[in-house]
Protein backbone atom coordinates (compact mmCIF):
# COMPACT_ATOMS: atom_id res chain seq x y z
CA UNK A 1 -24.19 -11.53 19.28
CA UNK A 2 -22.15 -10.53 22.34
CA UNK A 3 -24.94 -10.00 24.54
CA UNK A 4 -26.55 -13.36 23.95
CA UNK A 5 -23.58 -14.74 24.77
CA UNK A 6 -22.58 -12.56 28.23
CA UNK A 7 -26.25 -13.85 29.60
CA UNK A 8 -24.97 -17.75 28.58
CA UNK A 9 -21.38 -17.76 29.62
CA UNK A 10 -19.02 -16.50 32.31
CA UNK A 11 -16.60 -13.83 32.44
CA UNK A 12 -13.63 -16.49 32.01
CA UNK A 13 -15.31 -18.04 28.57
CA UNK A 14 -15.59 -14.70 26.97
CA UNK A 15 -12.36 -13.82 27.46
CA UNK A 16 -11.08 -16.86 26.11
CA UNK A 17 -13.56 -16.38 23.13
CA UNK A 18 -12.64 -12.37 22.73
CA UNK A 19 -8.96 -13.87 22.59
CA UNK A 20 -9.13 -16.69 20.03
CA UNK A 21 -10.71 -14.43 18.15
CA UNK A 22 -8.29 -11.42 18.47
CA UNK A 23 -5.37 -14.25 17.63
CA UNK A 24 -7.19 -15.04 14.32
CA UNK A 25 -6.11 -11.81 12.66
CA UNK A 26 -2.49 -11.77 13.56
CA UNK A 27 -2.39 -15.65 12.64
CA UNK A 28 -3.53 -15.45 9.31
CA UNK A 29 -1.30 -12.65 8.71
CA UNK A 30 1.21 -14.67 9.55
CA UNK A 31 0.51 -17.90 7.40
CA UNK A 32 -0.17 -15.80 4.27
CA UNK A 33 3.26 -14.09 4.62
CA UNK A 34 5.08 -17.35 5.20
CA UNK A 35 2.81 -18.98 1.87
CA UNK A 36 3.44 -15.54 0.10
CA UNK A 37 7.44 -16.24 1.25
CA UNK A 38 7.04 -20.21 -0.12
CA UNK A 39 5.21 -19.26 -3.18
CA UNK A 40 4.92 -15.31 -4.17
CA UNK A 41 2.26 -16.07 -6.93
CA UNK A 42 0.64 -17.30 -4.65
CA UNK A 43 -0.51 -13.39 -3.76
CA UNK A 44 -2.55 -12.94 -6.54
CA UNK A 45 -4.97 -15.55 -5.12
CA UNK A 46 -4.92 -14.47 -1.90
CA UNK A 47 -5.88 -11.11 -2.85
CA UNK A 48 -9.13 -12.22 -5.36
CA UNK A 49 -9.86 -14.67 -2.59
CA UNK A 50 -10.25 -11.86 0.19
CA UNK A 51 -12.24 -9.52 -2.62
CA UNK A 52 -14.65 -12.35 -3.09
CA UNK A 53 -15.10 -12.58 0.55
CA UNK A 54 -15.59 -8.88 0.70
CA UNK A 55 -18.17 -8.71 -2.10
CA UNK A 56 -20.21 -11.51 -1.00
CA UNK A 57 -20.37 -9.87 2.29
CA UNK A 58 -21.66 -6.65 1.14
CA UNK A 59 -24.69 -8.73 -1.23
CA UNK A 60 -25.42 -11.10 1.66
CA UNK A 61 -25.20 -8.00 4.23
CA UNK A 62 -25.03 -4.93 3.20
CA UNK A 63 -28.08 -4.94 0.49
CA UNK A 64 -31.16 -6.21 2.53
CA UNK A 65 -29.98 -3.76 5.02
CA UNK A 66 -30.59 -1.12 2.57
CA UNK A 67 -33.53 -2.29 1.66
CA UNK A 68 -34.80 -2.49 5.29
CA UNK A 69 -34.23 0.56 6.28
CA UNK A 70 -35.24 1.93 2.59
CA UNK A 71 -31.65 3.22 1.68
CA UNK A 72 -31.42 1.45 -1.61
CA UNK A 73 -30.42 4.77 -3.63
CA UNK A 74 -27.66 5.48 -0.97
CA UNK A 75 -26.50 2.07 -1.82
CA UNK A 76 -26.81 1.79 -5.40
CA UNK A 77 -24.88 5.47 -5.52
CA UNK A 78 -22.37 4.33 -4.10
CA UNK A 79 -21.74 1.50 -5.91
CA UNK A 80 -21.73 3.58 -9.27
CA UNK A 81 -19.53 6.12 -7.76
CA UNK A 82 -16.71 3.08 -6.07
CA UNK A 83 -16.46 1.33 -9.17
CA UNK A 84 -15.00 4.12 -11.84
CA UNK A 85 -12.96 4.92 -8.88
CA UNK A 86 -11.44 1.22 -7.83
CA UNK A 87 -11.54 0.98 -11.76
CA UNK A 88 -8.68 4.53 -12.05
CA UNK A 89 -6.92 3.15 -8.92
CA UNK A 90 -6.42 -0.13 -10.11
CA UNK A 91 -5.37 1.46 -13.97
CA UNK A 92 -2.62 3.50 -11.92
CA UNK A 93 -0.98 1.28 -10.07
CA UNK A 94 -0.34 -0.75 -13.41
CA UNK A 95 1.15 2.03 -14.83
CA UNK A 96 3.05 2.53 -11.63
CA UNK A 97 4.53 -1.21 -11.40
CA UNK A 98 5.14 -1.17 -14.78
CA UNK A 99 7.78 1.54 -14.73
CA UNK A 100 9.27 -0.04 -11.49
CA UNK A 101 10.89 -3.06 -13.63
CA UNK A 102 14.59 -3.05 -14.41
């Protein structure tokens, strides 16, 4: 995508594009702490919203990319390997918060 775009544009647009975009990060970091601040349950959807965005970049993505380049196994591995794990991490850190109550 960035060369396209250095053969359309000058210098002075793509650094005004490389900045918006390097503001985005720090921006949204910044509204979801001041809507976590507002509302902390408000963190629990934040969180499922950003894994959804995460999985349905690694379907749309990450799986014909496999398949292009005939690296299905590797993929399919790995997903049978992450998930017991996410599945242990996610079991310990309940145990964990729930001894941190008063």
């Amino acid at each position: 995508m960035s060369v396209p775009a250095m053969m359309l544009r000058s210098r002075s647009f793509l650094f005004g594009a490389a900045l918006l975009s390097a503001l985005a990060e720090p921006l949204g970091a910044i509204i979801g702490l001041v809507a976590i601040g507002i509302a902390p349950s408000l963190n629990a959807h934040f969180m499922a919203f950003a894994a959804g965005a995460m999985l349905f970049v690694s379907i749309h993505e990450l799986v014909p990319m496999a398949r292009r380049y005939r690296h299905i196994g590797s993929y399919l591995g790995g997903v049978i390997v992450s998930v017991p794990v996410y599945w242990f991490l996610a079991r310990m850190m309940v145990g964990y918060i729930g001894q941190a109550g008063p």
